[in-house]
C-alpha atoms as a PDB file:
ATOM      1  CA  UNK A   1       1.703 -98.165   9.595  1.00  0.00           C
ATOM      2  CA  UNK A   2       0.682 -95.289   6.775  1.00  0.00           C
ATOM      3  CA  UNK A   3       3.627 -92.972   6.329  1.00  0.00           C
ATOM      4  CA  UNK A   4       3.248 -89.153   6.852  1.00  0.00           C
ATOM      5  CA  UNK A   5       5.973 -88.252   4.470  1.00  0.00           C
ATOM      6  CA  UNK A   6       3.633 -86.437   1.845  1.00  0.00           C
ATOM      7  CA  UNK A   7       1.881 -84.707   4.241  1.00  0.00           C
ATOM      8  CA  UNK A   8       5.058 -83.433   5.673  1.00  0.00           C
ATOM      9  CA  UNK A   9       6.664 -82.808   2.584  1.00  0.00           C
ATOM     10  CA  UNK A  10       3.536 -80.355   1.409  1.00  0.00           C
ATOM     11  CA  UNK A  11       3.517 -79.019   4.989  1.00  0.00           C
ATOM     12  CA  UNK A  12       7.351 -78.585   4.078  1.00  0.00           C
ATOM     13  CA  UNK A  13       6.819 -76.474   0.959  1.00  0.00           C
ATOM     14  CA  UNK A  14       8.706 -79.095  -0.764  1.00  0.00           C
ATOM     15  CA  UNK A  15       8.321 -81.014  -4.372  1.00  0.00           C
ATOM     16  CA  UNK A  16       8.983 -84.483  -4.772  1.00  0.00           C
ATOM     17  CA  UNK A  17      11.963 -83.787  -7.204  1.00  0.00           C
ATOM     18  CA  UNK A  18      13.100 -81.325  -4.401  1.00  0.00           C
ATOM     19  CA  UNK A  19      13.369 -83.793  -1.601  1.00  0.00           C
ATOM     20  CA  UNK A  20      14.758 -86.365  -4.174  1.00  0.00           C
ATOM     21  CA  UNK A  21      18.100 -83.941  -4.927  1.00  0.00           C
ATOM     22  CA  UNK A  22      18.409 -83.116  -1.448  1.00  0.00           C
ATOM     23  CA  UNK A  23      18.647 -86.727  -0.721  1.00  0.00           C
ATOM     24  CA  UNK A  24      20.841 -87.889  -3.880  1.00  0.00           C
ATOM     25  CA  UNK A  25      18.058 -89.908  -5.016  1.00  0.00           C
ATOM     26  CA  UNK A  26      15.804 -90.706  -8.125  1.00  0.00           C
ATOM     27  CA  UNK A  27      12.226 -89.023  -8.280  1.00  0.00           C
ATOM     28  CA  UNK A  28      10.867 -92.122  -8.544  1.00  0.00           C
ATOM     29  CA  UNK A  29      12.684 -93.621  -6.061  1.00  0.00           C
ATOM     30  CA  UNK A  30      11.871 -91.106  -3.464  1.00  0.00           C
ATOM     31  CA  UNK A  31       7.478 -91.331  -4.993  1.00  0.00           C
ATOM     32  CA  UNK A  32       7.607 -94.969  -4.380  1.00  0.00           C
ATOM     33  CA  UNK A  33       8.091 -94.290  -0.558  1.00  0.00           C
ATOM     34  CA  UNK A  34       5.659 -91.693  -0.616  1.00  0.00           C
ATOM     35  CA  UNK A  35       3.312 -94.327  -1.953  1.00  0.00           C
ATOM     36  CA  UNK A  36       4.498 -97.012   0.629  1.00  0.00           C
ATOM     37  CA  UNK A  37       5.586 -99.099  -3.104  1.00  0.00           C
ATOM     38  CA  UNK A  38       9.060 -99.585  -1.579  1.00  0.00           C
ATOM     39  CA  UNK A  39      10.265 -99.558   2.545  1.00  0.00           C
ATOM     40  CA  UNK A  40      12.411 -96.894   3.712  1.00  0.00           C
ATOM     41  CA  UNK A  41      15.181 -97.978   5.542  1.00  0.00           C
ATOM     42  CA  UNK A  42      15.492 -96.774   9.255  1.00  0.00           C
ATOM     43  CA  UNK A  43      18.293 -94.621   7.755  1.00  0.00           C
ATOM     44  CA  UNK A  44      16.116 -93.249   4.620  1.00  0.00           C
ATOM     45  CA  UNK A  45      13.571 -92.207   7.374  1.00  0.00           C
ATOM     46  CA  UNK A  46      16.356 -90.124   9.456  1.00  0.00           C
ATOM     47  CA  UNK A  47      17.253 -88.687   5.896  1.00  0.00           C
ATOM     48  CA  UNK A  48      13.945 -87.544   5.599  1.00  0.00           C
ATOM     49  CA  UNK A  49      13.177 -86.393   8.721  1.00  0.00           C
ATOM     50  CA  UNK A  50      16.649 -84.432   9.138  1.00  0.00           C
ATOM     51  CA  UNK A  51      15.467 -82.335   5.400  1.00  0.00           C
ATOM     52  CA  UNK A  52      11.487 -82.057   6.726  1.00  0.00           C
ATOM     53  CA  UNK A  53      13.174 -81.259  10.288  1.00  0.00           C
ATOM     54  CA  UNK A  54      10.404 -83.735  11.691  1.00  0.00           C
ATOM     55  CA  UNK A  55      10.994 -86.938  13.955  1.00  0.00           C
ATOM     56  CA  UNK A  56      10.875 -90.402  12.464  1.00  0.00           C
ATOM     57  CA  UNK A  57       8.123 -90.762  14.236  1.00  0.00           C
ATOM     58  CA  UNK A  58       6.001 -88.083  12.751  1.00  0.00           C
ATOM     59  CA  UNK A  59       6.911 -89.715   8.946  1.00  0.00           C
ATOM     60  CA  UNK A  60       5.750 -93.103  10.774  1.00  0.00           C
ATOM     61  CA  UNK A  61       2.786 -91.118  11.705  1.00  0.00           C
ATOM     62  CA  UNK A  62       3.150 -92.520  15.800  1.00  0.00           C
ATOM     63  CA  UNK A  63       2.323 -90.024  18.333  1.00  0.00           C
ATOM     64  CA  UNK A  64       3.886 -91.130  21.380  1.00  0.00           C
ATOM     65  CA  UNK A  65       1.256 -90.893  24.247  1.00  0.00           C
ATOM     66  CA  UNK A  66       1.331 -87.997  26.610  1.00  0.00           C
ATOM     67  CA  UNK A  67       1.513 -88.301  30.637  1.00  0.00           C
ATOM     68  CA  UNK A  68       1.777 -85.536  32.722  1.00  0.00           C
ATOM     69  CA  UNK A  69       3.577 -85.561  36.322  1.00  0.00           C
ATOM     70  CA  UNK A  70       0.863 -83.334  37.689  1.00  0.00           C
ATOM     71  CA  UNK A  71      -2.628 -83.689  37.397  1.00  0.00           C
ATOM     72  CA  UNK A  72      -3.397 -80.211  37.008  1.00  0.00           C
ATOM     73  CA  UNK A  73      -1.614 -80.043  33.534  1.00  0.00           C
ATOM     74  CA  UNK A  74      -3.477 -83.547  32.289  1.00  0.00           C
ATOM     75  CA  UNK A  75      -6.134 -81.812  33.240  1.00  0.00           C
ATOM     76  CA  UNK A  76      -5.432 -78.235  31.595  1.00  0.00           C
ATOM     77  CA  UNK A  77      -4.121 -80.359  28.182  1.00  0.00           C
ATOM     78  CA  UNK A  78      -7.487 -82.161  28.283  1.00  0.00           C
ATOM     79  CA  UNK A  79      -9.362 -78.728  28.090  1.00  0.00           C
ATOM     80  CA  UNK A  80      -6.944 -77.640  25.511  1.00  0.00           C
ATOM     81  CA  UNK A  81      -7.695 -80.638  23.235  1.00  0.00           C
ATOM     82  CA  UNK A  82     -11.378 -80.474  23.700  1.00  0.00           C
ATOM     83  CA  UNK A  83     -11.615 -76.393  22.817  1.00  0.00           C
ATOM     84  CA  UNK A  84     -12.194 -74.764  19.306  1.00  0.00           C
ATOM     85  CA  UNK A  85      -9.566 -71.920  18.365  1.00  0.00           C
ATOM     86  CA  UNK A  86     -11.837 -69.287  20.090  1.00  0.00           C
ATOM     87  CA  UNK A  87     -11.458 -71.107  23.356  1.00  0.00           C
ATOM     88  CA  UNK A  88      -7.790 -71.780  22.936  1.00  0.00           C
ATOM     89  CA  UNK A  89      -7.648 -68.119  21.705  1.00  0.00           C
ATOM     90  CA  UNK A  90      -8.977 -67.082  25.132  1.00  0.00           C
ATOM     91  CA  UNK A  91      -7.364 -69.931  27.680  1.00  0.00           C
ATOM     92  CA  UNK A  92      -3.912 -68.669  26.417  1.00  0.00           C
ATOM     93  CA  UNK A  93      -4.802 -64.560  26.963  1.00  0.00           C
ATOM     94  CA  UNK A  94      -6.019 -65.875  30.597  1.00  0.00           C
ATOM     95  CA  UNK A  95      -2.555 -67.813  30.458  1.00  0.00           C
ATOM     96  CA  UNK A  96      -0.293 -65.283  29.388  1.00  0.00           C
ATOM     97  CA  UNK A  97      -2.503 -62.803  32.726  1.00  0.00           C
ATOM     98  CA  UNK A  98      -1.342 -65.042  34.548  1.00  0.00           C
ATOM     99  CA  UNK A  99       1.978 -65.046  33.953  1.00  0.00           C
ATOM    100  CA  UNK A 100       2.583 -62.004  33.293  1.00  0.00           C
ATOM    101  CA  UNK A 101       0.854 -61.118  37.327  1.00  0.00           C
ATOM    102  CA  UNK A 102       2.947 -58.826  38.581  1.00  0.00           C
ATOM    103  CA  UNK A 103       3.033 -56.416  35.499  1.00  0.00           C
ATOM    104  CA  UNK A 104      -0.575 -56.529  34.558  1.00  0.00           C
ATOM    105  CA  UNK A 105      -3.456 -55.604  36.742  1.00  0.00           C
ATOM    106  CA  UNK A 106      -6.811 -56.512  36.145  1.00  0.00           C
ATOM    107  CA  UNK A 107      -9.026 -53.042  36.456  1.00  0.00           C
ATOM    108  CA  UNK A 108     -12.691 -52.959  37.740  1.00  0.00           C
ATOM    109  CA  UNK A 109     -14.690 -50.774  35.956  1.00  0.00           C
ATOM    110  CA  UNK A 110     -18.510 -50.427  36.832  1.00  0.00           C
ATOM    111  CA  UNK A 111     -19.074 -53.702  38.039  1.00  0.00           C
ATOM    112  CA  UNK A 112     -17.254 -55.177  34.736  1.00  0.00           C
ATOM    113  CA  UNK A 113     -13.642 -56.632  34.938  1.00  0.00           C
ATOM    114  CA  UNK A 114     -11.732 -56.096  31.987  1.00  0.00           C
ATOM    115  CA  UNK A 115      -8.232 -55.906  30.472  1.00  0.00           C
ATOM    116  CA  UNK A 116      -6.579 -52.798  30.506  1.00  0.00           C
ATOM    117  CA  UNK A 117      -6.516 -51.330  26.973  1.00  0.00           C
ATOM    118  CA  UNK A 118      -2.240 -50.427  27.378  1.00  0.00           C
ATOM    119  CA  UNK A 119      -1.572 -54.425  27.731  1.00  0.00           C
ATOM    120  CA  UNK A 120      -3.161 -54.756  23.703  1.00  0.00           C
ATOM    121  CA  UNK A 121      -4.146 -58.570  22.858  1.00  0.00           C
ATOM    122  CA  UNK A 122      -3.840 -59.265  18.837  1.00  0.00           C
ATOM    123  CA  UNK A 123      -7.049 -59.890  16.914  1.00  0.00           C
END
């Protein structure tokens, strides 16, 4: 198992000595987890994860696996995962049309289906 807890801590915006007062602890105590010298206890990981507001699972660095009732989300999380941020960018304004149904209208302009401008999608 390789920890997560640096990664989480940086994520965090957090120093070493910063964690390490916020859990009563030595510096080098709280280094020599991050460098998997010395075992956190179950109760060291909760510590950690309650400051980093992560799971102890994240600081593991499990991901649990994912199943889906309905096939339709699998599927949709499956084209989700395999999209760059331009596609995701797009699924979610198609996503957020859809929702949004019966306040939006699509418009057809010469042959061309677009957005109307008044609904405004960030850049």
């Amino acid at each position: 198992m390789e920890l997560q807890l640096q990664q989480i801590r940086k994520r965090a915006g957090l120093s070493q000595q910063q964690m390490a007062d916020a859990l009563g602890i030595k510096k080098r105590t709280y280094g020599s987890w991050e460098r998997q010298e010395v075992s956190l206890s179950l109760e060291q990981a909760y510590d950690c994860a309650v400051i980093l507001g992560c799971s102890i699972d994240a600081i593991a660095g499990y991901t649990p696996p994912v199943s889906y009732a309905d096939p339709a989300q699998e599927a949709l999380n499956g084209y989700w995962q395999s999209m760059n941020d331009d596609g995701r960018e797009r699924l979610l304004g198609i996503a957020e049309l859809a929702a949004d149904s019966g306040k939006v209208r699509v418009q057809k302009n010469a042959g061309d289906l677009r957005v109307p401008a008044e609904v405004g999608r960030s850049a």
